[in-house]
Protein backbone atom coordinates (compact mmCIF):
# COMPACT_ATOMS: atom_id res chain seq x y z
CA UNK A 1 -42.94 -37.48 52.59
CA UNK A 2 -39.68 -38.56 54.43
CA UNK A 3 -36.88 -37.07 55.63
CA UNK A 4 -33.99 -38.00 54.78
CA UNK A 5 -30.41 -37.54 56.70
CA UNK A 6 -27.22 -39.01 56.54
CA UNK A 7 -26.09 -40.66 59.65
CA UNK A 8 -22.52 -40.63 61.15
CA UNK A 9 -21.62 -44.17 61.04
CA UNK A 10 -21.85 -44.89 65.21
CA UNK A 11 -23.56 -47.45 67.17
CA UNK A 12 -24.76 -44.87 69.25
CA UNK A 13 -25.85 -41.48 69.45
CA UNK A 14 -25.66 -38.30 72.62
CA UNK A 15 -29.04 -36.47 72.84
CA UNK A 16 -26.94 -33.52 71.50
CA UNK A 17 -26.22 -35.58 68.21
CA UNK A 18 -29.93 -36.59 67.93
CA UNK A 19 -30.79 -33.25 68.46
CA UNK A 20 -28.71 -31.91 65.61
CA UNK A 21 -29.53 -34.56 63.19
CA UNK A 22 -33.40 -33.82 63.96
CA UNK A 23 -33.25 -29.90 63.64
CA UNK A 24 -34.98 -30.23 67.26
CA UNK A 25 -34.23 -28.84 71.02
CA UNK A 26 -33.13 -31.84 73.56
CA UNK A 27 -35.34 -30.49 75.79
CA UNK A 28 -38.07 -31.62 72.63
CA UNK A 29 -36.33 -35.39 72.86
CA UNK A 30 -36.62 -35.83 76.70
CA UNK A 31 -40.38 -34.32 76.83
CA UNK A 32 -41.09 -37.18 73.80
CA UNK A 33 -39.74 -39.83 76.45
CA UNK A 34 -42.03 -38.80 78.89
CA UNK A 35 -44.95 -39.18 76.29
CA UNK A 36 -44.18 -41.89 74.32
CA UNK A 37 -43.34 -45.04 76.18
CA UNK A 38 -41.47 -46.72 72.98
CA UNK A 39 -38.98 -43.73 72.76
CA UNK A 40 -36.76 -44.73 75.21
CA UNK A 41 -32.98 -44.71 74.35
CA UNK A 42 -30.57 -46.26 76.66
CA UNK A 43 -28.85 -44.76 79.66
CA UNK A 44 -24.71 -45.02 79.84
CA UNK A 45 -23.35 -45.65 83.56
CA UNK A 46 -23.26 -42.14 83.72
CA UNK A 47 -26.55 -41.44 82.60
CA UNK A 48 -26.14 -40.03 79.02
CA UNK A 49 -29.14 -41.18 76.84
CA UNK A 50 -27.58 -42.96 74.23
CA UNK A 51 -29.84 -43.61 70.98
CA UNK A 52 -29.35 -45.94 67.58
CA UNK A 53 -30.19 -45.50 64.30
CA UNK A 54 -33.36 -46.81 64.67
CA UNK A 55 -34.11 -44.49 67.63
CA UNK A 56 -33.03 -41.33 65.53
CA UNK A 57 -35.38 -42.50 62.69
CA UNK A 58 -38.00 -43.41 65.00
CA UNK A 59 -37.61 -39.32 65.98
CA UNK A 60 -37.35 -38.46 62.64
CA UNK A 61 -40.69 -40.22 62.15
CA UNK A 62 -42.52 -38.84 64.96
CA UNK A 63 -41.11 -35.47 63.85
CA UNK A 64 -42.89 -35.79 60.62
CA UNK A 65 -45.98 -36.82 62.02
CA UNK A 66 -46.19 -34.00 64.62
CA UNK A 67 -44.87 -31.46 62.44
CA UNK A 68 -45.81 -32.22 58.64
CA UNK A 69 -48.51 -34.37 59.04
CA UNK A 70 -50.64 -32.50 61.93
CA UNK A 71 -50.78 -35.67 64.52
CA UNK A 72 -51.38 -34.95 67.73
CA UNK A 73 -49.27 -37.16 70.74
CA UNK A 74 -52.14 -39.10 71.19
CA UNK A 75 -52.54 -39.57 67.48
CA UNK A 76 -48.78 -40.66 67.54
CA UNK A 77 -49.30 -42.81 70.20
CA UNK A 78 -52.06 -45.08 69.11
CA UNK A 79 -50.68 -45.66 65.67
CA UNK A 80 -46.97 -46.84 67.47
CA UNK A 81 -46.33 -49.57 69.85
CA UNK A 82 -43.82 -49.44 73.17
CA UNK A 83 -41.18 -50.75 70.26
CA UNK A 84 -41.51 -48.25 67.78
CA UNK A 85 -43.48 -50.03 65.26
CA UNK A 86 -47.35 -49.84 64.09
CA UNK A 87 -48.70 -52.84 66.75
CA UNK A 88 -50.66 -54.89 64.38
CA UNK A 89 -46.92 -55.45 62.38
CA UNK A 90 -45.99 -57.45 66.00
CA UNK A 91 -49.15 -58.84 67.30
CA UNK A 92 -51.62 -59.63 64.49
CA UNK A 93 -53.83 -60.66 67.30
CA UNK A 94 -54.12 -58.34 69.44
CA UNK A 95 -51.54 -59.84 72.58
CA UNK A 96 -49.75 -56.53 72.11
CA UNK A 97 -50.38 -55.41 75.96
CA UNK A 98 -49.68 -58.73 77.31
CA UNK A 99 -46.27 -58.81 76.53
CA UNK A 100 -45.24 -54.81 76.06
CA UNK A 101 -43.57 -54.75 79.32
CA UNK A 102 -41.54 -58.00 79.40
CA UNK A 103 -40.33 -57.00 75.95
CA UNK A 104 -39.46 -53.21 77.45
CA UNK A 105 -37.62 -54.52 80.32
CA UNK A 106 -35.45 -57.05 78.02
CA UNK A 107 -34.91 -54.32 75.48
CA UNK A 108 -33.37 -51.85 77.94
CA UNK A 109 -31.46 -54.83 79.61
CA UNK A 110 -29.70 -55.94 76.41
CA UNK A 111 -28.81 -52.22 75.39
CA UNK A 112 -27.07 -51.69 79.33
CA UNK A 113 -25.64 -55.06 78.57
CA UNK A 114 -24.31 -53.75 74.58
CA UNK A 115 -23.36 -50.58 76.58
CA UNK A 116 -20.90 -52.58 78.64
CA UNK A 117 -18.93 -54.37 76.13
């Protein structure tokens, strides 16, 4: 079962937005942040979380799992890496925690870098 929604055609979203689009509180998107490490949308100069696509269909997909499929946040969190993706899709051989936090830290320094531009 997936959810489908149509996306305004943006490189990024405001938690509001994401909110919207998800039929969920922001107050549900920051708590999520807190728990699950690969949820983590970029922060604007001023501090506005700004999300993509894929962040909004990563919440769309832990949505689903929470709410339809009955997954607890633990549950959630072992089948997802820190990138939003099932971990044996990225490290076959199990190197996933080895590298987790040097990919983290370039992710969010490309996005402040795209946030720049």
């Amino acid at each position: 079962m997936s959810i489908s929604v149509d996306f305004p055609d943006k490189l990024y979203y405001k938690i509001g937005e994401v909110a919207q689009l998800a039929d969920l509180k922001t107050s549900v998107l920051r708590f999520w942040e807190t728990e699950f490490e690969f949820l983590s949308p970029v922060k604007s100069p001023t501090g506005q979380r700004l999300y993509t696509k894929q962040d909004v269909e990563l919440i769309l997909e832990i949505k689903r799992l929470l709410y339809s499929e009955k997954f607890t946040l633990e549950g959630v969190r072992k089948r997802y890496s820190p990138r939003g993706r099932p971990l044996a899709s990225i490290f076959p051989g199990g190197a996933a925690s080895d590298h987790l936090g040097l990919l983290r830290e370039i992710r969010n320094e490309l996005q402040a870098l795209r946030c720049q531009l």
